[in-house]
PDB file of N, CA and C in Angstrom:
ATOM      1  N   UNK A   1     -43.323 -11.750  47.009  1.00  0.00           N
ATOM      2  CA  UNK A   1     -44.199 -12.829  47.414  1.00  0.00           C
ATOM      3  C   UNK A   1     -45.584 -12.572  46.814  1.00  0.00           C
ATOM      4  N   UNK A   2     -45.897 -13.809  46.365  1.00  0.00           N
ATOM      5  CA  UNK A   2     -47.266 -13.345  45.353  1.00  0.00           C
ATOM      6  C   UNK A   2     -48.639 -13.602  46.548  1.00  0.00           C
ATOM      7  N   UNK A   3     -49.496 -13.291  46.102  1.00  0.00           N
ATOM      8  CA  UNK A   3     -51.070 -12.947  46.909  1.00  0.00           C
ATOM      9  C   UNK A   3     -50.888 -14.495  47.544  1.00  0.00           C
ATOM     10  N   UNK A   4     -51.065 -15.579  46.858  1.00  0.00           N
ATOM     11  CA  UNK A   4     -51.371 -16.801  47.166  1.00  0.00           C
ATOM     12  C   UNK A   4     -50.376 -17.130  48.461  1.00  0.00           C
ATOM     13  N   UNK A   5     -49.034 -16.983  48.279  1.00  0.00           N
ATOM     14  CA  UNK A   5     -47.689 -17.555  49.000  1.00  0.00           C
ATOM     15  C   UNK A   5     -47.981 -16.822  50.119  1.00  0.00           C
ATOM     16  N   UNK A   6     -48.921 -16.133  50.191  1.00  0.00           N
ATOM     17  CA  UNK A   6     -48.607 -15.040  51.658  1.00  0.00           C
ATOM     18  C   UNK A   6     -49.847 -15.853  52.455  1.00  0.00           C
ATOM     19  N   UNK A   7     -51.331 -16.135  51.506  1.00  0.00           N
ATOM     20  CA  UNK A   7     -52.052 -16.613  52.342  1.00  0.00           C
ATOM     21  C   UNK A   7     -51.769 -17.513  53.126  1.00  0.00           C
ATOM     22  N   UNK A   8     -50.670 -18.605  51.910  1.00  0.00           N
ATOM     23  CA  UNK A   8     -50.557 -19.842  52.586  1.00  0.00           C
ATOM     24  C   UNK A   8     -49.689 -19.654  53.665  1.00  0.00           C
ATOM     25  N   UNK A   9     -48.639 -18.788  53.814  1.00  0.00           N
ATOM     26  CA  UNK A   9     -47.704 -18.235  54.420  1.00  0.00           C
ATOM     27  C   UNK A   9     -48.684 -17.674  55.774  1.00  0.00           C
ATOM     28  N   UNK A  10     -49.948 -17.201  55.784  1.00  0.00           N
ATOM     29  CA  UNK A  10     -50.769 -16.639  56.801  1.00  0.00           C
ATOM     30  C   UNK A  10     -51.909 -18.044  57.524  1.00  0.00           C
ATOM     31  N   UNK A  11     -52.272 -18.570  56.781  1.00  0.00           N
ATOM     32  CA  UNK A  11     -52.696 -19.850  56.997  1.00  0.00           C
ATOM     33  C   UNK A  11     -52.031 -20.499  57.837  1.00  0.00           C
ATOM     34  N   UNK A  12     -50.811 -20.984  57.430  1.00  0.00           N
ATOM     35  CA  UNK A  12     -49.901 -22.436  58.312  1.00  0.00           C
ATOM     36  C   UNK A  12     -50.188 -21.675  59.530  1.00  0.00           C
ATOM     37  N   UNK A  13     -49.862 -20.305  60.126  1.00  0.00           N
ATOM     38  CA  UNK A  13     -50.131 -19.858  61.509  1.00  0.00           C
ATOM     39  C   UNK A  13     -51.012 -19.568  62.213  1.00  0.00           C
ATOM     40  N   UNK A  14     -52.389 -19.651  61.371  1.00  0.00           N
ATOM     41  CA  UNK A  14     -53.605 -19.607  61.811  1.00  0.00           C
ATOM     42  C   UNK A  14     -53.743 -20.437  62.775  1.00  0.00           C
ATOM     43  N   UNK A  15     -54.931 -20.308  63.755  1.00  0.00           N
ATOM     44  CA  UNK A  15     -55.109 -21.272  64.830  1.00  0.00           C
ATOM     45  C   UNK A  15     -56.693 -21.897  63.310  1.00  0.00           C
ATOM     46  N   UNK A  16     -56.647 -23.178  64.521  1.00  0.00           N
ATOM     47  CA  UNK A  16     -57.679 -23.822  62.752  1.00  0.00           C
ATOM     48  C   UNK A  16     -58.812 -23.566  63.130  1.00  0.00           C
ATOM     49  N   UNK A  17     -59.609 -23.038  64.200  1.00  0.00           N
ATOM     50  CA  UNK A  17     -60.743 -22.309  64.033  1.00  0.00           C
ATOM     51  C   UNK A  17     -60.926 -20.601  63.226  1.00  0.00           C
ATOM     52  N   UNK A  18     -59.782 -20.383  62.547  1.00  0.00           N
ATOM     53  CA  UNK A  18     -59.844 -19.226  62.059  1.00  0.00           C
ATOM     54  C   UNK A  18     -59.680 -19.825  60.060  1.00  0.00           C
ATOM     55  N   UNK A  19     -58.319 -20.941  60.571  1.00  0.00           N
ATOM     56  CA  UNK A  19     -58.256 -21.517  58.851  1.00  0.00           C
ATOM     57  C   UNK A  19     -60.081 -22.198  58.510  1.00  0.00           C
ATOM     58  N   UNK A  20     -60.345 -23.125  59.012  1.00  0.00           N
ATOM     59  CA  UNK A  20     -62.036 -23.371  59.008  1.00  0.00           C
ATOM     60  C   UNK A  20     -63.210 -22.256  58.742  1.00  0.00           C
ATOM     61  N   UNK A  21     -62.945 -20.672  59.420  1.00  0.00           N
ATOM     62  CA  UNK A  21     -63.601 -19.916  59.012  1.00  0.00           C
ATOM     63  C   UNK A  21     -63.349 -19.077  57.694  1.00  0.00           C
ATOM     64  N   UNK A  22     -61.889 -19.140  57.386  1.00  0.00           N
ATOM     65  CA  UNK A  22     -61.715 -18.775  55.634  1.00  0.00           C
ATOM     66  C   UNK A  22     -62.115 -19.559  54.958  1.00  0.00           C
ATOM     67  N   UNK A  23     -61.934 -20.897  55.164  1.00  0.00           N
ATOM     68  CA  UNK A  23     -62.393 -22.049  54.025  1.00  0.00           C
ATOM     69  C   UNK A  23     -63.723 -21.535  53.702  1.00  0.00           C
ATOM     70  N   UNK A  24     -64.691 -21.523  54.794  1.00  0.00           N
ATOM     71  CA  UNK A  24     -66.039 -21.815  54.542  1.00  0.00           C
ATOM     72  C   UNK A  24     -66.542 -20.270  53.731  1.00  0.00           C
ATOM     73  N   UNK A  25     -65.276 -19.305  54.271  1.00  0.00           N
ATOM     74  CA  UNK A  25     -65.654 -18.063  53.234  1.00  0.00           C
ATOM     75  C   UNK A  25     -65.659 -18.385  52.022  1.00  0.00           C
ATOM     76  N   UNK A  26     -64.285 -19.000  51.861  1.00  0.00           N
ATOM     77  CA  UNK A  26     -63.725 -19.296  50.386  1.00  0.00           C
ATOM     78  C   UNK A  26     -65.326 -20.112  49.632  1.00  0.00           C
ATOM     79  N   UNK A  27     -65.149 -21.128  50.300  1.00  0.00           N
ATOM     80  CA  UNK A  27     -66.959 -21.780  49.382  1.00  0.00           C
ATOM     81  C   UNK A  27     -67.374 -21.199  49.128  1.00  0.00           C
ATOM     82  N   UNK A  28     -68.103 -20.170  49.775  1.00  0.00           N
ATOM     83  CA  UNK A  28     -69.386 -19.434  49.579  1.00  0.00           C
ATOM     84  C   UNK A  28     -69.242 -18.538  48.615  1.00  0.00           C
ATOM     85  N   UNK A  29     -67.934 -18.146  48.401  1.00  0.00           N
ATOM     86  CA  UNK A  29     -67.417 -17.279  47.582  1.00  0.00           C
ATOM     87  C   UNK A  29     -67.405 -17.570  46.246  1.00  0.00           C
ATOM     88  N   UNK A  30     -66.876 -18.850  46.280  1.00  0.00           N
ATOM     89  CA  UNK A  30     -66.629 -19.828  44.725  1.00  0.00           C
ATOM     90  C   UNK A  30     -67.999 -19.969  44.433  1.00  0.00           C
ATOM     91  N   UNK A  31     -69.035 -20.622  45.637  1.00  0.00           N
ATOM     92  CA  UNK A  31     -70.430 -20.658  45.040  1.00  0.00           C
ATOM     93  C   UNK A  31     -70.864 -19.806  44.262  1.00  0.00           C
ATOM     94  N   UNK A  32     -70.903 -18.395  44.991  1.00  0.00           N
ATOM     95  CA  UNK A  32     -71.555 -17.291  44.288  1.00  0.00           C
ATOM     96  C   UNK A  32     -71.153 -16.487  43.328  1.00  0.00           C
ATOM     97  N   UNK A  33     -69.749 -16.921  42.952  1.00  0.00           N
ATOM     98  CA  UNK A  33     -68.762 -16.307  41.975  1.00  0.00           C
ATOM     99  C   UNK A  33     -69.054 -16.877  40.681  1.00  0.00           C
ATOM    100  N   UNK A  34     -69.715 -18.254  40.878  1.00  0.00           N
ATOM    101  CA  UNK A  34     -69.835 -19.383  39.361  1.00  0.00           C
ATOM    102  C   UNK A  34     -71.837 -18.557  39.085  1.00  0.00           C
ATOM    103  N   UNK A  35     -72.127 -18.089  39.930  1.00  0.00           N
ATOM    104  CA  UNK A  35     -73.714 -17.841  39.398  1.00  0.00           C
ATOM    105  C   UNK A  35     -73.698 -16.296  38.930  1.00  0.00           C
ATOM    106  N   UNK A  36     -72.843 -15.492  39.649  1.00  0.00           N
ATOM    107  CA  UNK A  36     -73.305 -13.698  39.264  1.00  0.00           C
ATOM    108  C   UNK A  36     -72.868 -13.678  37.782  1.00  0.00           C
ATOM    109  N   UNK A  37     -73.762 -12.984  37.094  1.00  0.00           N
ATOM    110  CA  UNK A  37     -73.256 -12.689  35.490  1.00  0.00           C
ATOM    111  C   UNK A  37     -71.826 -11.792  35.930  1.00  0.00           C
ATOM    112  N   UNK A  38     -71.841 -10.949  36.403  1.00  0.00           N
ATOM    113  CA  UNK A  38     -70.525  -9.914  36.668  1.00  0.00           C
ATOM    114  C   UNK A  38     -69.414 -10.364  37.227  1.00  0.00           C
ATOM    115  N   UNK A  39     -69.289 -11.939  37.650  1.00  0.00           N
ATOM    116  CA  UNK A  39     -68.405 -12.810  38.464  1.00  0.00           C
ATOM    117  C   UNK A  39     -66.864 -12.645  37.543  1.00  0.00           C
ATOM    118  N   UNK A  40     -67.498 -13.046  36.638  1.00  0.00           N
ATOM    119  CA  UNK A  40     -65.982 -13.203  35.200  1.00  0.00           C
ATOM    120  C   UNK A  40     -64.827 -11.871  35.712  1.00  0.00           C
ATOM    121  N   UNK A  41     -65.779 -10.838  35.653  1.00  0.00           N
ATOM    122  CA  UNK A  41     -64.572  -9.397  36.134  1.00  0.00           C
ATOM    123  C   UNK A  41     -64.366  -9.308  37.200  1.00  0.00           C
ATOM    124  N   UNK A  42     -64.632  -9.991  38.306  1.00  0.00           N
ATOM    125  CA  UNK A  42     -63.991 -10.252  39.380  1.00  0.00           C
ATOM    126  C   UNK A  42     -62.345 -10.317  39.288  1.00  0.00           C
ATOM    127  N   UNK A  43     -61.492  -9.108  40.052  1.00  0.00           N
ATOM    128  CA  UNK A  43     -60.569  -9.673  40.202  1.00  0.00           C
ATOM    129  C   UNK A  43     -59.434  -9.613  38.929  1.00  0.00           C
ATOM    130  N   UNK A  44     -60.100  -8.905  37.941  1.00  0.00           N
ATOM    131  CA  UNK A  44     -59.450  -8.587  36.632  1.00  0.00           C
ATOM    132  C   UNK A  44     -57.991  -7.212  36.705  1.00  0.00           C
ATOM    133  N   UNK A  45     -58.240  -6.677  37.715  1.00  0.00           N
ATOM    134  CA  UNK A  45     -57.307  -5.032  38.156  1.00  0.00           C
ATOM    135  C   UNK A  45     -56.692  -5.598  39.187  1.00  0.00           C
ATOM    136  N   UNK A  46     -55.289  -5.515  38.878  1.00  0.00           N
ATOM    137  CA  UNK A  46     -54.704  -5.075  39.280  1.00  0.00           C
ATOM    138  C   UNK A  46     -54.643  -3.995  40.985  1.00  0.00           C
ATOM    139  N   UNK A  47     -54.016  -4.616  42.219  1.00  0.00           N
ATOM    140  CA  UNK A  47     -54.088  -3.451  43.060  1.00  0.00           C
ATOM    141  C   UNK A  47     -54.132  -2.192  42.461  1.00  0.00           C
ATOM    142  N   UNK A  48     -52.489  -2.067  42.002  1.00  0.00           N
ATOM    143  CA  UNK A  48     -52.262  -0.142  41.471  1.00  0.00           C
ATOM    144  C   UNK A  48     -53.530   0.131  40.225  1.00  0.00           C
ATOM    145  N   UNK A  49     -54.067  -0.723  39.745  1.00  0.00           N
ATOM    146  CA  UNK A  49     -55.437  -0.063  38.382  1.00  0.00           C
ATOM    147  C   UNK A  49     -56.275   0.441  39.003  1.00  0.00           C
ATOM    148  N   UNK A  50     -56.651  -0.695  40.215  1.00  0.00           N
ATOM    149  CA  UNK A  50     -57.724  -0.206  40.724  1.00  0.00           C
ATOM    150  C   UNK A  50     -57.836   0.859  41.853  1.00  0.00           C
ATOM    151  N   UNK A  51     -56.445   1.480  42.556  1.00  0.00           N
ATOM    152  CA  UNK A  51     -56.415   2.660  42.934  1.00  0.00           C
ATOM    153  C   UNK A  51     -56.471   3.873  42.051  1.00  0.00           C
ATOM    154  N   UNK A  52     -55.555   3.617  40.952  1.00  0.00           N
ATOM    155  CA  UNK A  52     -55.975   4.372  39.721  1.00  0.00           C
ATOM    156  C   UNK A  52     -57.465   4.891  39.128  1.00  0.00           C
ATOM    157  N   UNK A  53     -58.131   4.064  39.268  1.00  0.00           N
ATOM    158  CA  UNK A  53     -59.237   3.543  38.746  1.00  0.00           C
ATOM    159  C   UNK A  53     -60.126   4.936  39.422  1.00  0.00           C
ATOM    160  N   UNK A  54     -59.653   4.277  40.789  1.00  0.00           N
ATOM    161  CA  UNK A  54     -60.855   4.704  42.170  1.00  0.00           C
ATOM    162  C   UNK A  54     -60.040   6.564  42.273  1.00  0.00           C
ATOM    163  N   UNK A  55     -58.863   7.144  42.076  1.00  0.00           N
ATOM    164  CA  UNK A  55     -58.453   8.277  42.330  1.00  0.00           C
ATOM    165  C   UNK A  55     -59.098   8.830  40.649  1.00  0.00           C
ATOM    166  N   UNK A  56     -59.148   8.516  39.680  1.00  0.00           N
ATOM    167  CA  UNK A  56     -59.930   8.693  38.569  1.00  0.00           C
ATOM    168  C   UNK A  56     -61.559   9.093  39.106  1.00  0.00           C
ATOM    169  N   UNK A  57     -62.270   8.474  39.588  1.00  0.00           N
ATOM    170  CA  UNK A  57     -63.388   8.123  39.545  1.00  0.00           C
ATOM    171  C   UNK A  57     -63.633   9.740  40.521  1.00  0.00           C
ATOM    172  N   UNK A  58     -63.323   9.481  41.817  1.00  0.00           N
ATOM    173  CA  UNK A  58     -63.017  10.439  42.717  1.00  0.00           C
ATOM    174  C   UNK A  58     -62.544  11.852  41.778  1.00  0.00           C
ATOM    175  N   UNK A  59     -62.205  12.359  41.213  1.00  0.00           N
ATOM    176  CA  UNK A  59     -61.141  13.810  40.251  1.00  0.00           C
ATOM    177  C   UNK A  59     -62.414  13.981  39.629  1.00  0.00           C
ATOM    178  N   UNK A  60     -62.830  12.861  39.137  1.00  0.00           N
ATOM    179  CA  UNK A  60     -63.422  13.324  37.762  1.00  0.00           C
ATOM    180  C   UNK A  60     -65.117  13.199  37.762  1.00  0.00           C
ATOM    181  N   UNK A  61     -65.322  12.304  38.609  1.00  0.00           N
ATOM    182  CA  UNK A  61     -66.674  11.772  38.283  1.00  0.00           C
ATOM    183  C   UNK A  61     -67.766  12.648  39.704  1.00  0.00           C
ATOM    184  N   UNK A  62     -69.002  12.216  39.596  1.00  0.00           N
ATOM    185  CA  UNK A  62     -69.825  12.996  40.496  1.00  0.00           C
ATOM    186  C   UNK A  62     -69.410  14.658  40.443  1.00  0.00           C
ATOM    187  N   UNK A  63     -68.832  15.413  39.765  1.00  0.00           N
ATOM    188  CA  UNK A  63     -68.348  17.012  39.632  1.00  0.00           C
ATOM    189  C   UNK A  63     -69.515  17.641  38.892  1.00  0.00           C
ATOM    190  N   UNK A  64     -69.948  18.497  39.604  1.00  0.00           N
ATOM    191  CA  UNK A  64     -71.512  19.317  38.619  1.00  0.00           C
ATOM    192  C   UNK A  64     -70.763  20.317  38.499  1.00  0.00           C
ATOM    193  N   UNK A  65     -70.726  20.700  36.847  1.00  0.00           N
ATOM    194  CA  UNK A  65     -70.617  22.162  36.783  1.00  0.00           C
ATOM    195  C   UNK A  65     -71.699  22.804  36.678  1.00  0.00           C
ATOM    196  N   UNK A  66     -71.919  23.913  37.986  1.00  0.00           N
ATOM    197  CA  UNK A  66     -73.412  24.649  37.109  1.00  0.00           C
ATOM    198  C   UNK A  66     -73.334  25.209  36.238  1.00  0.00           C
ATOM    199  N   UNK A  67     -72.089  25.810  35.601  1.00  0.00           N
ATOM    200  CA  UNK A  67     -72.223  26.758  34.478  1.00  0.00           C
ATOM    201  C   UNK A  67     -71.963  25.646  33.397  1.00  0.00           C
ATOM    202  N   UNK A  68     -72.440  24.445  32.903  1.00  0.00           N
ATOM    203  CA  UNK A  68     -71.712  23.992  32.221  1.00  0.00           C
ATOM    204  C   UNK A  68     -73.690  23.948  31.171  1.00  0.00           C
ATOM    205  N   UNK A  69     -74.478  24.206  31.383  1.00  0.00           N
ATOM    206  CA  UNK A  69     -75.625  24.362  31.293  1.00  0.00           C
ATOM    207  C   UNK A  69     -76.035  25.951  31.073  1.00  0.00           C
TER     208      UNK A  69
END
């Protein structure tokens, strides 16, 4: 089941003061998604890349060697 089929699949059972409060997320979202320069890469990864990504980042990144100096 793809991302979309589940919302809608989570939606139909919503009570509609909760579907009304995603919508109005969703706007605000689309609003501010069409103005940020960085909007375009929104959403470009993949779940598993971006755990990848983030267990990468975590191993490797922020590590001081003092002797590396």
């Amino acid at each position: 089941m793809t991302n979309r089929e589940q919302l809608i699949q989570e939606l139909e059972q919503a009570p509609d003061d909760l579907v009304q409060t995603v919508l109005d997320f969703l706007h605000r979202v689309k609003a501010i998604r069409k103005k940020h320069p960085l909007a375009k890469f929104a959403g470009i990864l993949s779940d598993s890349e971006a755990e990848e990504l983030q267990r990468t980042i975590t191993a490797e990144c922020r590590q001081v060697d003092l002797n590396e100096w």
